[in-house]
PDB file of N, CA and C in Angstrom:
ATOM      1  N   UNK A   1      -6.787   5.938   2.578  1.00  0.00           N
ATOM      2  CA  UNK A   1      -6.932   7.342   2.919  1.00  0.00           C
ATOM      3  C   UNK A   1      -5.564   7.919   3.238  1.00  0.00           C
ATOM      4  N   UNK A   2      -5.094   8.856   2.963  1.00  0.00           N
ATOM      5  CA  UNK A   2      -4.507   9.646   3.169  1.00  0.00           C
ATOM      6  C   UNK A   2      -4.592  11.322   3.111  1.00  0.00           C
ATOM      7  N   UNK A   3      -3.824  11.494   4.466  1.00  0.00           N
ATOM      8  CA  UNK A   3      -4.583  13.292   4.632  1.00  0.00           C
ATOM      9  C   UNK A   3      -5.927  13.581   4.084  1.00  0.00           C
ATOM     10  N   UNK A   4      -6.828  12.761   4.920  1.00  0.00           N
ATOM     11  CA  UNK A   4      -8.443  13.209   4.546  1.00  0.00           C
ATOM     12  C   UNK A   4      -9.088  12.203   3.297  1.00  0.00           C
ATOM     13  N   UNK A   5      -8.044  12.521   2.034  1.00  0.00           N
ATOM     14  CA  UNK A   5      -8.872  11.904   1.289  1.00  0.00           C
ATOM     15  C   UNK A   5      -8.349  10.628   1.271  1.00  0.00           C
ATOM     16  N   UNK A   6      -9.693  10.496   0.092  1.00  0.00           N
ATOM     17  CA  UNK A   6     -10.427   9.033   0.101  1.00  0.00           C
ATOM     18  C   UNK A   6     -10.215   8.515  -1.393  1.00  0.00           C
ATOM     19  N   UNK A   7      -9.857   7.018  -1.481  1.00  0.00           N
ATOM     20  CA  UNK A   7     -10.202   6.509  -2.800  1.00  0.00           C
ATOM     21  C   UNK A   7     -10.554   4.981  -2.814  1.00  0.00           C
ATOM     22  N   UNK A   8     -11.487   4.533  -3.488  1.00  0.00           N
ATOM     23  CA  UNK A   8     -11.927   3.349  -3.363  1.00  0.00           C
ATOM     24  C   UNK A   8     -11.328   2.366  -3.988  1.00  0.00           C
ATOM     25  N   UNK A   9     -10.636   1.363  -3.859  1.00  0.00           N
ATOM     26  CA  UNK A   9     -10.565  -0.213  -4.256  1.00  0.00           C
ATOM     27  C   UNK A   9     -11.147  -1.245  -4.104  1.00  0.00           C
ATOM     28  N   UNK A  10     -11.253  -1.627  -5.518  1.00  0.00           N
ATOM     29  CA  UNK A  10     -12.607  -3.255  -5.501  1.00  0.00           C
ATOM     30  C   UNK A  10     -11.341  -4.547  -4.527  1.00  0.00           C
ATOM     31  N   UNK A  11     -11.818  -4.957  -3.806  1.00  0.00           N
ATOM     32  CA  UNK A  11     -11.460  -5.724  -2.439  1.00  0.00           C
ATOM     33  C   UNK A  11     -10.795  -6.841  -3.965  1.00  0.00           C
ATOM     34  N   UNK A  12      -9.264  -7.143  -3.601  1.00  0.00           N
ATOM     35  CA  UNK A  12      -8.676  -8.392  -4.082  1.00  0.00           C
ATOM     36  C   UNK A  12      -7.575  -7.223  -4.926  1.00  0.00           C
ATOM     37  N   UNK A  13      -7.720  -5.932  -5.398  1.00  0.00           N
ATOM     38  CA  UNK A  13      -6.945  -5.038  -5.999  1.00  0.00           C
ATOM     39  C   UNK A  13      -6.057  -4.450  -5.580  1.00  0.00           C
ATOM     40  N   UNK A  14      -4.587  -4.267  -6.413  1.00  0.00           N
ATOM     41  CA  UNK A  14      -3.567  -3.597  -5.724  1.00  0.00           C
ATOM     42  C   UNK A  14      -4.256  -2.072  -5.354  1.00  0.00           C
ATOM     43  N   UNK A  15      -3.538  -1.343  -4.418  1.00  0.00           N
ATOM     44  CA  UNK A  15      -3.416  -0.170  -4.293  1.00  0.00           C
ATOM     45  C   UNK A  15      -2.825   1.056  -4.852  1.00  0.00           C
ATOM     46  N   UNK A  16      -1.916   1.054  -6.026  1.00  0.00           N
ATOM     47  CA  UNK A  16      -1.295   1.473  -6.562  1.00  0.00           C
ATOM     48  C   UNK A  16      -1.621   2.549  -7.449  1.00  0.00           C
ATOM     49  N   UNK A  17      -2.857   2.462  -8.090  1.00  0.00           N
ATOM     50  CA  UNK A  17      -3.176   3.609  -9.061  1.00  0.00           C
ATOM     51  C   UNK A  17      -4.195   4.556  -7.635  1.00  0.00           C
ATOM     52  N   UNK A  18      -4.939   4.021  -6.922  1.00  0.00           N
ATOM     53  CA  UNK A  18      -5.317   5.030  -5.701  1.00  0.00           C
ATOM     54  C   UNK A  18      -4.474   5.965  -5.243  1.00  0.00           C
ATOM     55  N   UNK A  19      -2.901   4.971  -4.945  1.00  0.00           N
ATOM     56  CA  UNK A  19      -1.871   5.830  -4.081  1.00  0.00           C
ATOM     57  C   UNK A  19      -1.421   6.807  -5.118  1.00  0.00           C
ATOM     58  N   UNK A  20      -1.040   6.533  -6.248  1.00  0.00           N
ATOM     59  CA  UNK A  20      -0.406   7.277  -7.085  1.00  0.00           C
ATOM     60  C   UNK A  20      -1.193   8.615  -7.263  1.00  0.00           C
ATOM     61  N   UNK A  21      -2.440   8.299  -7.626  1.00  0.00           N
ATOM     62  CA  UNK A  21      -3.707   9.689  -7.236  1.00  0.00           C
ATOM     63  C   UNK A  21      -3.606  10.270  -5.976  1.00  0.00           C
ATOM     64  N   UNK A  22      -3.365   9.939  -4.993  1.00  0.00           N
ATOM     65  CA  UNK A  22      -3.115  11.029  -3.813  1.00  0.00           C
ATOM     66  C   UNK A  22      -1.858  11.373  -3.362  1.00  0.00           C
ATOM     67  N   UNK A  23      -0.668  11.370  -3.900  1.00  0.00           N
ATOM     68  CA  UNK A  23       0.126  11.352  -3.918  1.00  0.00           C
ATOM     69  C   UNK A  23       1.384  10.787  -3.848  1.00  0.00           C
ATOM     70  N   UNK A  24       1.078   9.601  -3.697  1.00  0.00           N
ATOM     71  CA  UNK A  24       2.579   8.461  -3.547  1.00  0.00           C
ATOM     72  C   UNK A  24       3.328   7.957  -4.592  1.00  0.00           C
ATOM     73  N   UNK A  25       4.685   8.708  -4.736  1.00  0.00           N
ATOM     74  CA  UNK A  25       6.039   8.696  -5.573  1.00  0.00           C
ATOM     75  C   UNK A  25       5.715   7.267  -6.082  1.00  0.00           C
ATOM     76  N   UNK A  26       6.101   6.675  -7.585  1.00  0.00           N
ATOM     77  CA  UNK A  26       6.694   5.251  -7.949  1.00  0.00           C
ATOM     78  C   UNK A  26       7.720   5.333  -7.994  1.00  0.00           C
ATOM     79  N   UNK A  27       9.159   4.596  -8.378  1.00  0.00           N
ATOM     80  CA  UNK A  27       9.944   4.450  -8.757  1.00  0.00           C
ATOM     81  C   UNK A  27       9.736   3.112 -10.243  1.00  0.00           C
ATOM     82  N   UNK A  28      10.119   2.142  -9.517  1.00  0.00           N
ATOM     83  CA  UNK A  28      10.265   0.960 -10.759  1.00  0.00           C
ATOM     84  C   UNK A  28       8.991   0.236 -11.119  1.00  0.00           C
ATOM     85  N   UNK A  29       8.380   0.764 -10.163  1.00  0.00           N
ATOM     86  CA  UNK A  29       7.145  -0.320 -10.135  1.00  0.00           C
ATOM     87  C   UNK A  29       6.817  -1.485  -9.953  1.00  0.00           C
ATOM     88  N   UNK A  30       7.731  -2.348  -9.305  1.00  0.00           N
ATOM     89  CA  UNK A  30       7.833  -3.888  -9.247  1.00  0.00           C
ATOM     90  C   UNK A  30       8.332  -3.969  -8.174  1.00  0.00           C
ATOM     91  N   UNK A  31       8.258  -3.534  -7.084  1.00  0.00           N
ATOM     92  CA  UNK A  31       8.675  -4.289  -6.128  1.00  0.00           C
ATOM     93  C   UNK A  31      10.285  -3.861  -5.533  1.00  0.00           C
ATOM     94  N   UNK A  32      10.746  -3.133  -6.058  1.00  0.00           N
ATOM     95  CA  UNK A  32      12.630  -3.337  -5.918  1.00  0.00           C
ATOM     96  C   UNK A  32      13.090  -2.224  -5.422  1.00  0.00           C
ATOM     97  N   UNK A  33      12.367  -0.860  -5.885  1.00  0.00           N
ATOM     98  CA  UNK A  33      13.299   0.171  -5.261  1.00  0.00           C
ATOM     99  C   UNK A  33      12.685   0.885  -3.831  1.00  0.00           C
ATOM    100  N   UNK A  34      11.315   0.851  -3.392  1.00  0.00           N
ATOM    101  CA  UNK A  34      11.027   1.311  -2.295  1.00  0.00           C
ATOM    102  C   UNK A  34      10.522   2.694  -2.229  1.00  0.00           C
ATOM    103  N   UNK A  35      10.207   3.410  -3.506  1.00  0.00           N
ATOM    104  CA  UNK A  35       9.949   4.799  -3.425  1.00  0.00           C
ATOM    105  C   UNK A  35       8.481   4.495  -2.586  1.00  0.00           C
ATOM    106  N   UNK A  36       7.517   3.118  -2.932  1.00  0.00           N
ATOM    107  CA  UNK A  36       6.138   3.748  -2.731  1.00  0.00           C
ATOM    108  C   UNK A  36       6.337   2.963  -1.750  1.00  0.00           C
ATOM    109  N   UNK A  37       6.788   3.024  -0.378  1.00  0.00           N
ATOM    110  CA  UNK A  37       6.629   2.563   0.727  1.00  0.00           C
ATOM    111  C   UNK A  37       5.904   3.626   2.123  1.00  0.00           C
ATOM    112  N   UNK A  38       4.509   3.150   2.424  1.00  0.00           N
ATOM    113  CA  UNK A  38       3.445   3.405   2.966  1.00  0.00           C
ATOM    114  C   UNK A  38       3.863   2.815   4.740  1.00  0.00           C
ATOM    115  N   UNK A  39       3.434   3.796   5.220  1.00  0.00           N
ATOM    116  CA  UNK A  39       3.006   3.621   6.999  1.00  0.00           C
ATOM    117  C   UNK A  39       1.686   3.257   6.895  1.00  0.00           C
ATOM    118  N   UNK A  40       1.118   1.957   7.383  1.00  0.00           N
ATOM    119  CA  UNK A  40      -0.433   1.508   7.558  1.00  0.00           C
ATOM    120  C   UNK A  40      -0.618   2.241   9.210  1.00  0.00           C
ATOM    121  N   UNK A  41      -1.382   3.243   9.170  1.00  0.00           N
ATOM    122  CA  UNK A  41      -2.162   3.741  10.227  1.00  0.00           C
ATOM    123  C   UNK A  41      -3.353   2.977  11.182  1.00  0.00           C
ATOM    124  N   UNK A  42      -3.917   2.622   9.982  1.00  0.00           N
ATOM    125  CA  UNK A  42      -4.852   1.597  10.587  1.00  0.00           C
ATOM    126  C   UNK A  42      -5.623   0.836   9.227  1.00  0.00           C
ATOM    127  N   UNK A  43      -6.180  -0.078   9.874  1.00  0.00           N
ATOM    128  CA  UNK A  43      -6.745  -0.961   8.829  1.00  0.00           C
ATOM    129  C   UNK A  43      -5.621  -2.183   8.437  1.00  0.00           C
ATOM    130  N   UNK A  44      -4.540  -2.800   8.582  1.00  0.00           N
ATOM    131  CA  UNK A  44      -3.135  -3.163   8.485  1.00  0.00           C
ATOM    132  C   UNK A  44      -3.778  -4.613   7.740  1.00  0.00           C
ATOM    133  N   UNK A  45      -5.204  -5.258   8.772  1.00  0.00           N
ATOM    134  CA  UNK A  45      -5.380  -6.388   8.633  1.00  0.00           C
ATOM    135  C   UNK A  45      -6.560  -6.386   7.466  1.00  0.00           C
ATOM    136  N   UNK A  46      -6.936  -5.662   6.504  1.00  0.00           N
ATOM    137  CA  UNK A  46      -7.574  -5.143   5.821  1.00  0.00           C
ATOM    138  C   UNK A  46      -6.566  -5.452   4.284  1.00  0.00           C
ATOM    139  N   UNK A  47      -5.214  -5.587   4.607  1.00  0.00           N
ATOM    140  CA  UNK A  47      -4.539  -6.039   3.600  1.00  0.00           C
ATOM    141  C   UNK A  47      -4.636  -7.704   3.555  1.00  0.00           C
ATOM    142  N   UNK A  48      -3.902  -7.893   2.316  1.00  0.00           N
ATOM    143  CA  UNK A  48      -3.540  -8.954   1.829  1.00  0.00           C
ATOM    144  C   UNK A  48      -2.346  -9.130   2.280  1.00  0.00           C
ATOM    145  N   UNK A  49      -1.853 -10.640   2.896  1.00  0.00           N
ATOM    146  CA  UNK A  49      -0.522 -10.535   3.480  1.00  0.00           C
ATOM    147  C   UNK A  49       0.826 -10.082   2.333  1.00  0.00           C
ATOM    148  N   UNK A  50       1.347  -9.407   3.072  1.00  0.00           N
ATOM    149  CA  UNK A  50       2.824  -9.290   2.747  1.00  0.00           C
ATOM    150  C   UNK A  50       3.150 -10.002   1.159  1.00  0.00           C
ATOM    151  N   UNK A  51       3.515  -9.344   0.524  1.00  0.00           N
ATOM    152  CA  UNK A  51       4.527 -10.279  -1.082  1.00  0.00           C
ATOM    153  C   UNK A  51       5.801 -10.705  -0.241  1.00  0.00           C
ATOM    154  N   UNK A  52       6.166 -11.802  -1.294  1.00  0.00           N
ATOM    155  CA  UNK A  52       7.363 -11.691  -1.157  1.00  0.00           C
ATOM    156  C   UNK A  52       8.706 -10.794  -1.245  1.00  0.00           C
ATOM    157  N   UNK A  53       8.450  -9.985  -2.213  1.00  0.00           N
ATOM    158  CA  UNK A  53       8.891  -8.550  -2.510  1.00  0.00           C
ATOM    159  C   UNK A  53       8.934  -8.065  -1.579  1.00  0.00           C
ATOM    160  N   UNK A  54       8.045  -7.837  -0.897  1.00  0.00           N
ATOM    161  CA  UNK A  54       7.908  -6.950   0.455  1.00  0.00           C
ATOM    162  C   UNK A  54       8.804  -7.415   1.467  1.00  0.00           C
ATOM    163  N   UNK A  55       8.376  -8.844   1.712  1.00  0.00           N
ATOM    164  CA  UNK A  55       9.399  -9.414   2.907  1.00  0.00           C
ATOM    165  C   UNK A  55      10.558  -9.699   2.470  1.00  0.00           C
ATOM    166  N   UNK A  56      11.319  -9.679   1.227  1.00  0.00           N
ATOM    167  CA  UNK A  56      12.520  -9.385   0.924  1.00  0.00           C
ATOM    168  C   UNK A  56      13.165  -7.744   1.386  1.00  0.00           C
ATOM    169  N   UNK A  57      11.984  -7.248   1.362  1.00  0.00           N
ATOM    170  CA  UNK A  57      12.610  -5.455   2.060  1.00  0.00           C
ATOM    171  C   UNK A  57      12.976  -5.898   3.717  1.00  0.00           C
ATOM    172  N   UNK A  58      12.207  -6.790   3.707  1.00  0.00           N
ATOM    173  CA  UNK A  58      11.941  -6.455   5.209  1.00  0.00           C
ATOM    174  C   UNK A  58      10.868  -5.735   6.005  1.00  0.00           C
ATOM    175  N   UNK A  59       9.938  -5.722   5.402  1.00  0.00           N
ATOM    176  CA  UNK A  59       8.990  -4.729   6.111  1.00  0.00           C
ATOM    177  C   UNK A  59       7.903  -5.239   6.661  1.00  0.00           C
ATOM    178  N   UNK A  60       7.560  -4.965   7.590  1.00  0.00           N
ATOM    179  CA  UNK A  60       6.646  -5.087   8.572  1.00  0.00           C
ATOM    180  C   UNK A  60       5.240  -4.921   7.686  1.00  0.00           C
ATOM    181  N   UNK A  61       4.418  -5.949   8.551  1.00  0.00           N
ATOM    182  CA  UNK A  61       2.775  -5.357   8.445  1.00  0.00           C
ATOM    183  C   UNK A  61       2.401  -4.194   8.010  1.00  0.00           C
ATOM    184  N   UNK A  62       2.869  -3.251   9.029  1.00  0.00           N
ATOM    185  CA  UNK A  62       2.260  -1.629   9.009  1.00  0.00           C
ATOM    186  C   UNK A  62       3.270  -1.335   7.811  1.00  0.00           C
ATOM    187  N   UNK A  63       4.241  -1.849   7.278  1.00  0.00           N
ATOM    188  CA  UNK A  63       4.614  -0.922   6.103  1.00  0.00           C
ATOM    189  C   UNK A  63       4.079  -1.258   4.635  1.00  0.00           C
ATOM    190  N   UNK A  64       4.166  -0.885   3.988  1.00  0.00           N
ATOM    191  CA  UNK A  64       3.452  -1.857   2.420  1.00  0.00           C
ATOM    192  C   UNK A  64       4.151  -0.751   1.479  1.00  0.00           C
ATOM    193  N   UNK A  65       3.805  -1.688   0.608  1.00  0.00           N
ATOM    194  CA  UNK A  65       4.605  -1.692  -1.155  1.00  0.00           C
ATOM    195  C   UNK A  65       3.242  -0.962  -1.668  1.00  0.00           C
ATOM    196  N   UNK A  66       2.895   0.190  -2.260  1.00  0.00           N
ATOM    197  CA  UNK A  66       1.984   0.677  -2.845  1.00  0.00           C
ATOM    198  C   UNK A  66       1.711   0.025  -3.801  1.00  0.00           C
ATOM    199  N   UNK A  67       2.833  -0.337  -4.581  1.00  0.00           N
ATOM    200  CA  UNK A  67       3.114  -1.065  -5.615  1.00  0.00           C
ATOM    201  C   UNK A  67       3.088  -2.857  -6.198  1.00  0.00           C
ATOM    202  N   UNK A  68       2.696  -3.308  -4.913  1.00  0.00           N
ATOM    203  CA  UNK A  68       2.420  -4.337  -4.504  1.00  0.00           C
ATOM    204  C   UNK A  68       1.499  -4.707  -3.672  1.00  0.00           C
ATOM    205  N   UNK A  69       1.073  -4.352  -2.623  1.00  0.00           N
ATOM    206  CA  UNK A  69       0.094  -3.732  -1.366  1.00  0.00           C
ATOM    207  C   UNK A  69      -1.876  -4.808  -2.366  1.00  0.00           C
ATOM    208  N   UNK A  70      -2.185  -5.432  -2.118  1.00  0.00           N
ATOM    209  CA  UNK A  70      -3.498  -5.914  -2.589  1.00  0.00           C
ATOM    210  C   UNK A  70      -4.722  -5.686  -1.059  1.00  0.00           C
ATOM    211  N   UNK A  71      -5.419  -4.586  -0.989  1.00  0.00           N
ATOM    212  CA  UNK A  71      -6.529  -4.444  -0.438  1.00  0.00           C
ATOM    213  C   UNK A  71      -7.532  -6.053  -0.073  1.00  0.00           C
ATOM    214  N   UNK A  72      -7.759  -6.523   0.808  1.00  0.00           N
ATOM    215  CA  UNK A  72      -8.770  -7.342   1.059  1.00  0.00           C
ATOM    216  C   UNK A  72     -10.173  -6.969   0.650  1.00  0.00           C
ATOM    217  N   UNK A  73     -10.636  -5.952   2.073  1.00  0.00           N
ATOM    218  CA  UNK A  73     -11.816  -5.946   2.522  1.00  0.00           C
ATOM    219  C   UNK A  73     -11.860  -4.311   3.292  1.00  0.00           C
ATOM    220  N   UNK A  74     -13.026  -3.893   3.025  1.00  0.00           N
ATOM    221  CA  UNK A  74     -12.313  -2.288   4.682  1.00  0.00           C
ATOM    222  C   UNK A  74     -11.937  -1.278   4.209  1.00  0.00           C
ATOM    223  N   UNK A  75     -11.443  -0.555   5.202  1.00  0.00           N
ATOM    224  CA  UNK A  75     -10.836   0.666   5.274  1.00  0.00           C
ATOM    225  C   UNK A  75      -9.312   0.812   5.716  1.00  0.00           C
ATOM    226  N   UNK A  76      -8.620   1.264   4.728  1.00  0.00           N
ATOM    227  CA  UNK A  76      -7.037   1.415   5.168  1.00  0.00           C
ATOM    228  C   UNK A  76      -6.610   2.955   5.293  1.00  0.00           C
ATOM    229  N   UNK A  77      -5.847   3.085   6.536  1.00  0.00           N
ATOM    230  CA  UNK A  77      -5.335   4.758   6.385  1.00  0.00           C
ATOM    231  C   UNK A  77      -3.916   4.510   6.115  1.00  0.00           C
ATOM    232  N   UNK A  78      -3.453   5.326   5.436  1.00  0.00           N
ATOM    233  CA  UNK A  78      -1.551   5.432   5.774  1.00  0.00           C
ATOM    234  C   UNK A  78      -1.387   6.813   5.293  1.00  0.00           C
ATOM    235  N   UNK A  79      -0.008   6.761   5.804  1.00  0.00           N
ATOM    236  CA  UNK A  79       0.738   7.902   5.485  1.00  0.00           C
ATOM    237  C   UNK A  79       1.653   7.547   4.831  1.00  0.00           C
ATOM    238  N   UNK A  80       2.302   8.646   4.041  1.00  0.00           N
ATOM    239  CA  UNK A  80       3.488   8.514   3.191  1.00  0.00           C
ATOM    240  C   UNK A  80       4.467   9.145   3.309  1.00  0.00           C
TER     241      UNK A  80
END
């Protein structure tokens, strides 16, 4: 979710074509440049842990790779 709306992912699926529909920038798409980097509001543990990609940024739990980012189970909010 973001700002209100809503889009669904089948649990084990990246997030990426959702985010891109509500508005979240790509850049390279793989992991490297950081355009689609997300604030997890809530739901954090609702993800799939961290890529390596990701923890090569450095980023925390609450941040995620749109572009990488795999949904578990739940409900996730962020901002962008």
């Amino acid at each position: 979710m973001i700002d209100g709306e809503f889009r669904e992912v089948q649990d084990g699926e990246k997030v990426h074509q959702p985010a891109e529909e509500l508005g979240v920038q790509f850049g390279c798409e793989d992991g490297v440049c950081g355009t689609c980097i997300v604030e997890v509001e809530e739901g954090a543990e609702n993800f799939e842990p961290l890529t390596d990609k990701e923890k090569e940024m450095g980023l925390e739990p609450a941040q995620r790779l749109c572009c990488q980012a795999k949904i578990k189970s739940g409900e996730v909010k962020f901002r962008y």
